[in-house]
N, C-alpha and C. Protein backbone atom coordinates (compact mmCIF):
# COMPACT_ATOMS: atom_id res chain seq x y z
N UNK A 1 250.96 162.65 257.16
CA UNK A 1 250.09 163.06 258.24
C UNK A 1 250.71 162.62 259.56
N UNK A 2 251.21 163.47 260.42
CA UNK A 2 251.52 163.45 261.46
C UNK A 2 250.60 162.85 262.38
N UNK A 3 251.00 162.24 263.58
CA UNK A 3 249.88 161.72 265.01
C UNK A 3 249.05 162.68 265.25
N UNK A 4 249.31 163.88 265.62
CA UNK A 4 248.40 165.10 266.21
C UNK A 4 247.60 165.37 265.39
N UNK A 5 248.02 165.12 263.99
CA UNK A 5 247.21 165.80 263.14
C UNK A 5 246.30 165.12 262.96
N UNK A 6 246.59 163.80 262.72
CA UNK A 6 245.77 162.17 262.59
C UNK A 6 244.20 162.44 263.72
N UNK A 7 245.21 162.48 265.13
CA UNK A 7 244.18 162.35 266.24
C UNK A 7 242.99 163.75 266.35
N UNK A 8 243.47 164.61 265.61
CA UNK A 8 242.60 165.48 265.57
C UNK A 8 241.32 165.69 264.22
N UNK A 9 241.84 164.73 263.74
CA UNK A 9 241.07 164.77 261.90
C UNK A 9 240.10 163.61 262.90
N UNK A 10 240.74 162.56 263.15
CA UNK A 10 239.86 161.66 263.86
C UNK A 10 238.64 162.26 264.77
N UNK A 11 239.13 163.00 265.83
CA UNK A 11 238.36 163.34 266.86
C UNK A 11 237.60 164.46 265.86
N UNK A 12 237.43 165.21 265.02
CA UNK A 12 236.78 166.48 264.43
C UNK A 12 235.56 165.01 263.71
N UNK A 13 235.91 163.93 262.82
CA UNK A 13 234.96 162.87 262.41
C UNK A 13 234.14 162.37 263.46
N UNK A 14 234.73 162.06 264.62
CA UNK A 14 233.71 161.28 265.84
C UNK A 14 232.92 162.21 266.50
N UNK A 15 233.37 163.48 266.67
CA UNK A 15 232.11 164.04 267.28
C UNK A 15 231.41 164.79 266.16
N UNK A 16 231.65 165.01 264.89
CA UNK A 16 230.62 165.49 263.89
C UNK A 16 229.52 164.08 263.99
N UNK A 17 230.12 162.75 263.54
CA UNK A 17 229.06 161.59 263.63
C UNK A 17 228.17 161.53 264.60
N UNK A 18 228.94 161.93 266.18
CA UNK A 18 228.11 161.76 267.81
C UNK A 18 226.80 162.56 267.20
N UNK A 19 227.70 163.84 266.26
CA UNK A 19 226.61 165.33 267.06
C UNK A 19 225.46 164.68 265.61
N UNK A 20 225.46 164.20 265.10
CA UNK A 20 224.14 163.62 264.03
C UNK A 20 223.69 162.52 264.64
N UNK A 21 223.81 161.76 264.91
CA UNK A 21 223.63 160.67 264.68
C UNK A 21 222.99 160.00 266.74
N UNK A 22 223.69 160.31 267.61
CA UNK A 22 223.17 160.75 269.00
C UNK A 22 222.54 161.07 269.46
N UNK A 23 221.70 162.21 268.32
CA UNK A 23 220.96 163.63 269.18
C UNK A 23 219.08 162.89 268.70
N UNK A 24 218.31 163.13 269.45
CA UNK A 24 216.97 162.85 269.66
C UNK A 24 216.50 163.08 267.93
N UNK A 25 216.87 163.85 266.95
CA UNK A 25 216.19 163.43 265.57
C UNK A 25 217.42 162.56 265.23
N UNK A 26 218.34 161.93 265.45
CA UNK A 26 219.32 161.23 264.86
C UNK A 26 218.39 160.20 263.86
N UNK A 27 217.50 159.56 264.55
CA UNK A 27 217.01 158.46 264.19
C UNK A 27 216.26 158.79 262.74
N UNK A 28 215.48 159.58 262.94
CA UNK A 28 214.74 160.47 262.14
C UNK A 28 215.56 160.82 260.61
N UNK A 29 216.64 161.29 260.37
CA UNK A 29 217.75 161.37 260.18
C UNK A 29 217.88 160.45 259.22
N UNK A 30 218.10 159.12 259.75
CA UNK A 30 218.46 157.37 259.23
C UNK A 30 217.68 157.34 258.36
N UNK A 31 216.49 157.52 258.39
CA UNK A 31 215.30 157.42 257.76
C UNK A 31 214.75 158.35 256.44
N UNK A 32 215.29 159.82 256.71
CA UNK A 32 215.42 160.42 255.51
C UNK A 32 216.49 159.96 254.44
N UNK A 33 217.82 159.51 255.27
CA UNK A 33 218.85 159.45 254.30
C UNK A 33 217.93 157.82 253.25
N UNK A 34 217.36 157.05 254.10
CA UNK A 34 217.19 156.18 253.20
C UNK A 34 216.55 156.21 252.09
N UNK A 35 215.45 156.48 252.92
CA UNK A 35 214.45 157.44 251.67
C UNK A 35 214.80 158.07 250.43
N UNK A 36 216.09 159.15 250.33
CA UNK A 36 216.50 159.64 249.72
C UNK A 36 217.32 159.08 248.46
N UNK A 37 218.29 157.47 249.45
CA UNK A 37 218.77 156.79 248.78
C UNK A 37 218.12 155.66 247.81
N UNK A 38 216.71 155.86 248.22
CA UNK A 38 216.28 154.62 247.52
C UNK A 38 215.35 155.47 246.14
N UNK A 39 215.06 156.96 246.59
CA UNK A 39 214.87 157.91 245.60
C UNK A 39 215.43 157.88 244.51
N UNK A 40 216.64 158.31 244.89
CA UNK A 40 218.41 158.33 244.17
C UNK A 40 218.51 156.97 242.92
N UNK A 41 218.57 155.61 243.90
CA UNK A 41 218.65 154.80 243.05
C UNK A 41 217.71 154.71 241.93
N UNK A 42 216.14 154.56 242.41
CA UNK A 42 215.22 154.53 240.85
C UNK A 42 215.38 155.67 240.30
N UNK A 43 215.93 156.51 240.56
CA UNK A 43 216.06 157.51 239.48
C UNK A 43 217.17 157.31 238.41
N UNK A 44 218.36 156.81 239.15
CA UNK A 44 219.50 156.14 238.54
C UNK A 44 218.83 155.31 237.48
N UNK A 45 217.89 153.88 238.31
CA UNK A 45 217.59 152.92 237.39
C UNK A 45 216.39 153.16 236.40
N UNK A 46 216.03 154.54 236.04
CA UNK A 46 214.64 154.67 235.46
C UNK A 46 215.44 155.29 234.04
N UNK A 47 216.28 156.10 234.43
CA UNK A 47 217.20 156.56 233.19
C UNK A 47 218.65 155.89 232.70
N UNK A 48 219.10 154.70 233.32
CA UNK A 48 220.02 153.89 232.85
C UNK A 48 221.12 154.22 233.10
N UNK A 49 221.30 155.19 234.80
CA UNK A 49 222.91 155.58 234.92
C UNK A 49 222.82 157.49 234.56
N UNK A 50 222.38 157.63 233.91
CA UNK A 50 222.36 158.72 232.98
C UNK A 50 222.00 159.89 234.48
N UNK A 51 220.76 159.92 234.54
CA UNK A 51 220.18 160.03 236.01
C UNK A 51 220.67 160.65 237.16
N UNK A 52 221.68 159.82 237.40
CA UNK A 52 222.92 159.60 238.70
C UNK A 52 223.43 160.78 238.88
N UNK A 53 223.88 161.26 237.33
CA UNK A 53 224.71 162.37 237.17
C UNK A 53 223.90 163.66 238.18
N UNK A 54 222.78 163.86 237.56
CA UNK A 54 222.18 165.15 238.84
C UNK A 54 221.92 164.68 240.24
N UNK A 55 221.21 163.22 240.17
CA UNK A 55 220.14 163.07 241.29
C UNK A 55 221.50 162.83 243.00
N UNK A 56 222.72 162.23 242.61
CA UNK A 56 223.55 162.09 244.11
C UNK A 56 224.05 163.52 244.00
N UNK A 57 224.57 164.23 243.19
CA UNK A 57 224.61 165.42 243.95
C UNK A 57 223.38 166.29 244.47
N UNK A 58 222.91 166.29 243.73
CA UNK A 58 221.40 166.82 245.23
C UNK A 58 220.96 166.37 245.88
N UNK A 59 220.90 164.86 245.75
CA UNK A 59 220.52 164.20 247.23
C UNK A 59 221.72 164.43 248.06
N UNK A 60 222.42 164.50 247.75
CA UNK A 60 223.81 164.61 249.04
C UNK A 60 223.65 165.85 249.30
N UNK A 61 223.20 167.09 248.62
CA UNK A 61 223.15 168.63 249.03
C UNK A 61 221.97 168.36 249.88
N UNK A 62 220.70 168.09 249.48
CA UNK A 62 219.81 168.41 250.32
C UNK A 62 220.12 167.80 251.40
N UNK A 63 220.64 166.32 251.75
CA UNK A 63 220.90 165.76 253.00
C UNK A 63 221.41 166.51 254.22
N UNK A 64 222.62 167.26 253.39
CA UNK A 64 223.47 168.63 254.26
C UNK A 64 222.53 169.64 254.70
N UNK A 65 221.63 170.11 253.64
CA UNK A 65 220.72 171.01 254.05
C UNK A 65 219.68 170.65 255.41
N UNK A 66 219.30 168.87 255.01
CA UNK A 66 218.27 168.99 255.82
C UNK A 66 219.05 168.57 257.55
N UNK A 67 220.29 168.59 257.31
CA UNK A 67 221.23 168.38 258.68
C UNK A 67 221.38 169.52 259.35
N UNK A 68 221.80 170.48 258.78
CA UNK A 68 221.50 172.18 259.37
C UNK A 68 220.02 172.74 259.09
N UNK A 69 219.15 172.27 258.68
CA UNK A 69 218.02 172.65 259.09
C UNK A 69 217.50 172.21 259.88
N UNK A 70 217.67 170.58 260.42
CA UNK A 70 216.94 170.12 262.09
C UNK A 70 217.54 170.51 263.13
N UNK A 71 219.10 171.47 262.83
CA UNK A 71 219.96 171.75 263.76
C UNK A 71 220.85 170.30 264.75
N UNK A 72 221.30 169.77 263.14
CA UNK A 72 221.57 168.37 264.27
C UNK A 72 223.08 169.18 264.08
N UNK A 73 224.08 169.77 263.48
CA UNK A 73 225.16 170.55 263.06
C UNK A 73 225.10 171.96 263.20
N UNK A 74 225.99 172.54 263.59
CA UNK A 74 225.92 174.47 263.59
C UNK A 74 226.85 174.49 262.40
């Protein structure tokens, strides 16, 4: 990985983070992901691991979803 390429992978990460995480539901945001994560985990810990297998990939899909649905991302 070249510098330019570096500084531009960089700069494409810092303003995707600004544009979530900055914007007036950012906060809002924090609060679903936790939610979601603490969803995630007892679901993990209710089925012994087993669980995991569906529940982080849809919690990580819906998270995406619910990021372009508050319009914090185009």
């Amino acid at each position: 990985m070249g510098p330019v390429q570096k500084t531009q992978t960089t700069s494409a990460f810092t303003s995707s983070f600004q544009a979530v995480y900055k914007s007036p539901d950012g906060l809002s945001f924090v609060g679903l992901q936790v939610i979601v994560w603490a969803v995630t985990v007892v679901v993990s810990l209710c089925t012994c691991g087993l669980g995991a297998l569906v529940a982080v990939p849809v919690s990580s899909f819906y998270l995406q979803n619910a990021v372009y649905y508050k319009g914090l991302v185009r």
